[in-house]
C-alpha atoms as a PDB file:
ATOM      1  CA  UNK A   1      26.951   2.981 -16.818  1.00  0.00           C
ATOM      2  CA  UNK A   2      30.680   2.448 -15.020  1.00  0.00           C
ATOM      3  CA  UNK A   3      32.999   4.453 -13.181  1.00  0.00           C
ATOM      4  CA  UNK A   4      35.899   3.896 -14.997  1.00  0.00           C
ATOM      5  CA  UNK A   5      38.567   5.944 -13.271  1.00  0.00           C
ATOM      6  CA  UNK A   6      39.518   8.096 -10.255  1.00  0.00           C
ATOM      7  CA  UNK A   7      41.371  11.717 -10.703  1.00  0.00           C
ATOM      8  CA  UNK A   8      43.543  12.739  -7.442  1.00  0.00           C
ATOM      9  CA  UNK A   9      45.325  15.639  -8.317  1.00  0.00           C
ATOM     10  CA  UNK A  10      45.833  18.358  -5.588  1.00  0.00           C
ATOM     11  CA  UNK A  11      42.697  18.883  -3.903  1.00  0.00           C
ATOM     12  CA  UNK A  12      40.873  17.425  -6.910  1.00  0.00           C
ATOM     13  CA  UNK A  13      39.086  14.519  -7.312  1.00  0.00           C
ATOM     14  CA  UNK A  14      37.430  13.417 -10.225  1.00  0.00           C
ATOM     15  CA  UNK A  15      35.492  10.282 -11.448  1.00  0.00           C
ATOM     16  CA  UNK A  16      34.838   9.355 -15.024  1.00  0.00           C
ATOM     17  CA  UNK A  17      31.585   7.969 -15.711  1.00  0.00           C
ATOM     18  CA  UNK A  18      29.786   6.352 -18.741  1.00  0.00           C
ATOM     19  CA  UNK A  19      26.289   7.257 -19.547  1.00  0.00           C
ATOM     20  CA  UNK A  20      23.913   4.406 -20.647  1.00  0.00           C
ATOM     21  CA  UNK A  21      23.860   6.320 -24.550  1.00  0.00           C
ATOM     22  CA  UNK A  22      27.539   6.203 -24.386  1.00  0.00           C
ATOM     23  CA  UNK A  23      27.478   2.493 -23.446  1.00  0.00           C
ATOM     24  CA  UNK A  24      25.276   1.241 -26.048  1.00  0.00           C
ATOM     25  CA  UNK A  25      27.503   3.225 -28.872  1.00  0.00           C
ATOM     26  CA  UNK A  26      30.960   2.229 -27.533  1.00  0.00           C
ATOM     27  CA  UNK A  27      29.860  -1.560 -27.801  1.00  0.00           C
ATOM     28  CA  UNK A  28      29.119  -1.199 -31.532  1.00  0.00           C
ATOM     29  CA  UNK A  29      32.854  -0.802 -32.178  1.00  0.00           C
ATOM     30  CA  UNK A  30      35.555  -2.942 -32.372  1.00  0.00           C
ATOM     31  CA  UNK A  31      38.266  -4.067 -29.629  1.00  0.00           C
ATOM     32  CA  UNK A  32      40.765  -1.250 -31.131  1.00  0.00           C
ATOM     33  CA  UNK A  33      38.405   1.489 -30.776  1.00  0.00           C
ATOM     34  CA  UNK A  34      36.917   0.346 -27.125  1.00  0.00           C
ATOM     35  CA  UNK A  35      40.815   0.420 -25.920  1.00  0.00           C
ATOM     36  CA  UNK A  36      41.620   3.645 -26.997  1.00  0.00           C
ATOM     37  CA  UNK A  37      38.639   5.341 -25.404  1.00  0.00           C
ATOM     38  CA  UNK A  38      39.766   3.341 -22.065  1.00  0.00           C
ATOM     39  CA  UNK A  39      43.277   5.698 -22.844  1.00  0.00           C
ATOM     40  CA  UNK A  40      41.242   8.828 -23.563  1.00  0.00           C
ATOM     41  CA  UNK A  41      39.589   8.125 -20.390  1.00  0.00           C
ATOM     42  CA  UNK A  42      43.012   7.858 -18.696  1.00  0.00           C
ATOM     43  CA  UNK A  43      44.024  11.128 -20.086  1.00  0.00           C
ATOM     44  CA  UNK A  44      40.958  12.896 -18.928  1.00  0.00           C
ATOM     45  CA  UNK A  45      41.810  11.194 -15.224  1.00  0.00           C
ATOM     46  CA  UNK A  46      44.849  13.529 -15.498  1.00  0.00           C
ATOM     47  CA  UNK A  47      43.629  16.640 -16.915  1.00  0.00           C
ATOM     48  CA  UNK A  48      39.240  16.867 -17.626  1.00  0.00           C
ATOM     49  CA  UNK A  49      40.084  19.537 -19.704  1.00  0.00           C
ATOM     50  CA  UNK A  50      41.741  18.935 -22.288  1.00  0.00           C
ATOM     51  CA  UNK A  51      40.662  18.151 -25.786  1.00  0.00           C
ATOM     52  CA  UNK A  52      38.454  20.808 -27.496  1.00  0.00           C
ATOM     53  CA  UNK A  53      35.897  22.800 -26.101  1.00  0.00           C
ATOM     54  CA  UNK A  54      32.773  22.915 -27.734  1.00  0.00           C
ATOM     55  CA  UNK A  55      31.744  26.625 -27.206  1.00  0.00           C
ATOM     56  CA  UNK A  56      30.958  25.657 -23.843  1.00  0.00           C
ATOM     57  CA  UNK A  57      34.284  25.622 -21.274  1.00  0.00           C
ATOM     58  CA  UNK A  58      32.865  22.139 -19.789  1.00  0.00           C
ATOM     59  CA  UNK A  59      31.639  20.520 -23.409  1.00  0.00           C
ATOM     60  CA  UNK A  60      34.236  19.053 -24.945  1.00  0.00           C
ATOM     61  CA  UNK A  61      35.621  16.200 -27.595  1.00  0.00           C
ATOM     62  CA  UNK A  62      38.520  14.528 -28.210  1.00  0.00           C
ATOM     63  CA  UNK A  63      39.417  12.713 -31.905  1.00  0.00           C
ATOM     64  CA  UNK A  64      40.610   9.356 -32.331  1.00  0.00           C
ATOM     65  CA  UNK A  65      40.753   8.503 -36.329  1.00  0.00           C
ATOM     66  CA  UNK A  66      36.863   9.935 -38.117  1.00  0.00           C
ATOM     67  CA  UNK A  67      35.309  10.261 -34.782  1.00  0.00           C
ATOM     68  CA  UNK A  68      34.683  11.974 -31.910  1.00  0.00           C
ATOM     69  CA  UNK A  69      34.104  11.406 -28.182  1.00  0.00           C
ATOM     70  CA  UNK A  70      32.082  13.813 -26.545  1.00  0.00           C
ATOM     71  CA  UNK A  71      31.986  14.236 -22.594  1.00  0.00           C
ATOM     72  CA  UNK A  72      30.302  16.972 -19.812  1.00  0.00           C
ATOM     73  CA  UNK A  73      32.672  18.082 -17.012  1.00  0.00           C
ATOM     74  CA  UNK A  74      30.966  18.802 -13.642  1.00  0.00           C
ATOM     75  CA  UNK A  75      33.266  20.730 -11.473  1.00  0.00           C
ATOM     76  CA  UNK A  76      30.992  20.835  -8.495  1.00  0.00           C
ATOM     77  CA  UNK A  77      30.263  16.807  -9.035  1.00  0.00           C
ATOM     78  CA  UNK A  78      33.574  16.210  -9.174  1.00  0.00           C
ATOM     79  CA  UNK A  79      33.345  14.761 -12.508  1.00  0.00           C
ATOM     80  CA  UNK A  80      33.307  14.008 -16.436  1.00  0.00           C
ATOM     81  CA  UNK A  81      30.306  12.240 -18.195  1.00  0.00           C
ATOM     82  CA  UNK A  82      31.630  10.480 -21.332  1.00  0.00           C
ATOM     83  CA  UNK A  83      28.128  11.090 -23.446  1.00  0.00           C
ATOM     84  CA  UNK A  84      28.692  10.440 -26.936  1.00  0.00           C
ATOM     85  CA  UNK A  85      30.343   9.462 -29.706  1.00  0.00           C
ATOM     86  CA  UNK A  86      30.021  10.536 -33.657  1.00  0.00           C
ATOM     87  CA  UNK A  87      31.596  10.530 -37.551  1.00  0.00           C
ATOM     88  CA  UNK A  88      32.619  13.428 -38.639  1.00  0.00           C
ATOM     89  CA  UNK A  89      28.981  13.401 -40.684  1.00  0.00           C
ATOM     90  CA  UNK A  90      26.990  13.861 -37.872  1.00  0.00           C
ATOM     91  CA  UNK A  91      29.101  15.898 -35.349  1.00  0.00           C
ATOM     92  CA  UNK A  92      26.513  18.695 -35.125  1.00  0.00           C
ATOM     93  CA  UNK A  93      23.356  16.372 -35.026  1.00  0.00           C
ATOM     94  CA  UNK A  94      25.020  14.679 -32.240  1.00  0.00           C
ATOM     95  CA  UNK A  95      26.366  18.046 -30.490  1.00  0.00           C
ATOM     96  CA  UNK A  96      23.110  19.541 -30.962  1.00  0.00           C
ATOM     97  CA  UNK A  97      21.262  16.406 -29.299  1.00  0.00           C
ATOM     98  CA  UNK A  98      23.614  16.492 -26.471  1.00  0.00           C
ATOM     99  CA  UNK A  99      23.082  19.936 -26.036  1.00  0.00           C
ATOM    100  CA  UNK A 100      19.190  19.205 -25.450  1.00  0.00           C
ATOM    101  CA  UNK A 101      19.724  16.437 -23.315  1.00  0.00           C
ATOM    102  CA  UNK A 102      22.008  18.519 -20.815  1.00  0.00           C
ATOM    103  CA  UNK A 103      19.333  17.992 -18.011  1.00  0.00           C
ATOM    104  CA  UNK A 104      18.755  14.253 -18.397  1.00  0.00           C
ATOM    105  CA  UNK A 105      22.641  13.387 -18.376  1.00  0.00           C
ATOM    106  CA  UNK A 106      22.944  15.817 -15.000  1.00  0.00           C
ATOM    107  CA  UNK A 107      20.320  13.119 -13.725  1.00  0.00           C
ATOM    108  CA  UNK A 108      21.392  10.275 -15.059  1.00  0.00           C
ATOM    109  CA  UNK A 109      25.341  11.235 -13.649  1.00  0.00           C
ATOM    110  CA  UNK A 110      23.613  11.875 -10.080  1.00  0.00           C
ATOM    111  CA  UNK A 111      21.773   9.111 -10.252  1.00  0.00           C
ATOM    112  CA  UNK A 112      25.216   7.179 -10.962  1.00  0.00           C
ATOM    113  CA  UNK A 113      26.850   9.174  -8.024  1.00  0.00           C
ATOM    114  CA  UNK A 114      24.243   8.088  -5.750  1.00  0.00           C
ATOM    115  CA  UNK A 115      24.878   4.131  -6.870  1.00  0.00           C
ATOM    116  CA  UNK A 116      28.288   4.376  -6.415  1.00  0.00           C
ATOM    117  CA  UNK A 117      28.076   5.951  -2.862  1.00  0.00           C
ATOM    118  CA  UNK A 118      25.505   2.915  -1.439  1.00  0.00           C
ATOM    119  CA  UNK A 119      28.763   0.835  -2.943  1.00  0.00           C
END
């Protein structure tokens, strides 16, 4: 649960935030893997939309190695919810779950939003 970046691009600006599911998974990997999600991150600071949509313009993933990082893009929040991460094994078991929990990370993200803004 961090902001990790700001996007000013234009008229845009977007945050990147962590959910707390997304938190507990990136700390079960190693130093390597945690650093180049903090350059994914820094990617998606320049352009939310890139990597590949998941049937959905505002689901996507990017790759890095046998997994996947899954994030939400909220154009009228102003920003991208980093929500998951998976194998190749259980990409649809984890697409499918995020796809259920669509309401509950909306929350949890304004929830966030409202933190940072008392900040």
């Amino acid at each position: 649960m961090q902001i990790s970046f700001i996007k000013i691009r234009g008229h845009m600006k977007f945050k990147i935030y962590r959910s707390e599911r997304f938190e507990k998974e990136l700390a079960k990997f190693d130093k390597k893997f945690q650093e180049r999600v903090d350059k994914i991150e820094d990617e998606l600071v320049e352009n939310p939309y890139s990597g590949k949509p998941l049937g959905i313009r505002w689901f996507r993933e990017k790759r890095y190695e046998n997994y996947r990082i899954y994030y939400l893009i909220y154009d009228d929040l102003e920003s991208v919810f980093m929500v998951g991460i998976s194998d190749k094994k259980d990409q649809q078991k984890v697409i499918n779950t995020i796809k259920l929990l669509l309401d509950l990370f909306k929350r949890e993200l304004g929830n966030l939003i409202d933190k940072d803004k008392l900040t």
